[in-house]
Protein backbone atom coordinates (compact mmCIF):
# COMPACT_ATOMS: atom_id res chain seq x y z
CA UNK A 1 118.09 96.79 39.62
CA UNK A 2 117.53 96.90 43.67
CA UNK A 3 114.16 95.38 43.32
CA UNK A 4 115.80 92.64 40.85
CA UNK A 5 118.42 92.16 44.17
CA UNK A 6 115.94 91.86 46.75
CA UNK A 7 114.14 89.33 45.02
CA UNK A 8 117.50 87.44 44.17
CA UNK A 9 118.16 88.17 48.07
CA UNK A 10 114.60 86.69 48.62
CA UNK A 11 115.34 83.78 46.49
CA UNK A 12 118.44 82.63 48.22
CA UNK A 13 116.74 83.22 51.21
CA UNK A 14 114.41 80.58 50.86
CA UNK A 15 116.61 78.33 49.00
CA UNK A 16 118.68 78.07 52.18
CA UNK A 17 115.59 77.28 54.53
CA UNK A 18 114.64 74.66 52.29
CA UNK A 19 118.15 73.31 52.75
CA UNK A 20 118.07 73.83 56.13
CA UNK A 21 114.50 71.83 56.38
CA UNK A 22 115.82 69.43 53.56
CA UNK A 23 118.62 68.66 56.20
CA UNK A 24 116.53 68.56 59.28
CA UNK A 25 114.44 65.99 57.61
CA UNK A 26 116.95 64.11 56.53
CA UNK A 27 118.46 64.08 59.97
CA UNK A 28 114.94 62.57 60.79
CA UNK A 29 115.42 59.77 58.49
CA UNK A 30 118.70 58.78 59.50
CA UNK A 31 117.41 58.27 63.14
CA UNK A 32 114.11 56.84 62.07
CA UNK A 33 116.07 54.28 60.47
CA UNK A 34 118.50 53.46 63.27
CA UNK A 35 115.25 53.33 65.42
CA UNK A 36 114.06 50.46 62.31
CA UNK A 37 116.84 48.98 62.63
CA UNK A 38 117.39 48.52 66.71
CA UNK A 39 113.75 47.06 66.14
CA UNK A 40 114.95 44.54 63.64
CA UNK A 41 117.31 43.30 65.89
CA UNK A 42 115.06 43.00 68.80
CA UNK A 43 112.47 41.40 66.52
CA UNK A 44 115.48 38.96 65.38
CA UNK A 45 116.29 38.39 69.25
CA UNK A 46 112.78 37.37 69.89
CA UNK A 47 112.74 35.39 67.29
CA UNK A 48 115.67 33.31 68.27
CA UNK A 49 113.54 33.22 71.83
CA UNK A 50 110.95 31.79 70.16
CA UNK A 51 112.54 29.17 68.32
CA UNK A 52 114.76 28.16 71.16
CA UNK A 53 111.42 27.43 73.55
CA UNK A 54 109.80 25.91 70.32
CA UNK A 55 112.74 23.40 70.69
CA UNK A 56 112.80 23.25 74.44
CA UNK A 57 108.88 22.64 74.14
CA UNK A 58 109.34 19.72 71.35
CA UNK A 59 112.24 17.90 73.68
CA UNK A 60 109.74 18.16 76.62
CA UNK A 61 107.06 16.92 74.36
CA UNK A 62 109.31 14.20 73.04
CA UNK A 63 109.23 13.28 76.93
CA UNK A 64 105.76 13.04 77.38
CA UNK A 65 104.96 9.03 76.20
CA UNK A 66 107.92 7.75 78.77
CA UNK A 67 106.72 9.70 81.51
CA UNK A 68 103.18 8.15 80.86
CA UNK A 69 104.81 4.72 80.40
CA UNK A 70 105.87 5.11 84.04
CA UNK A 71 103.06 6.80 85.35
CA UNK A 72 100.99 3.93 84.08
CA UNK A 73 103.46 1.80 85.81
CA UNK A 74 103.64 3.22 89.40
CA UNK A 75 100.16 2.79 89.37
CA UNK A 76 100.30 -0.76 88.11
CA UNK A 77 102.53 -1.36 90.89
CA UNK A 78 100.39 0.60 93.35
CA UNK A 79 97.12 -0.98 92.43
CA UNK A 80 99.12 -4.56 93.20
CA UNK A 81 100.45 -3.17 96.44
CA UNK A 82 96.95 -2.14 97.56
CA UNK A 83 95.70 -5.96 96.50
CA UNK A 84 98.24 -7.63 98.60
């Protein structure tokens, strides 16, 4: 009947370091996924970033033909200047 104890004893013995790791692990996972998650919302940040300079770059490129217009102008006008 001891020896039947003991290994009862034992038993619960190992039940509650299992628990113990169980809950350590889980502990793990719960930070693991607030680290996934701070990452999403950098990734999301940066993303914004991105879009907002793909914008930015479109308006400037938008720009582009009417600052060659003038360019080509100016040196219209220069290339007269230098004839006179």
């Amino acid at each position: 009947m001891s020896q039947l104890a003991d290994e009862v004893s034992q038993l619960a013995d190992k039940v509650s370091q299992l628990a113990d790791e169980v809950s350590q692990l889980a502990d793990k996972v719960s930070q693991l996924a607030d680290e996934v998650s701070q990452l999403a919302d950098e990734v999301s940040q940066l993303a914004d970033k991105v879009s907002q300079l793909a914008d930015e770059a479109l308006q400037l490129a938008d720009k582009v033909p009417q600052l060659a217009d003038e360019v080509h102008q100016l040196a219209i006008r220069s290339t007269y200047q230098l004839i006179e």
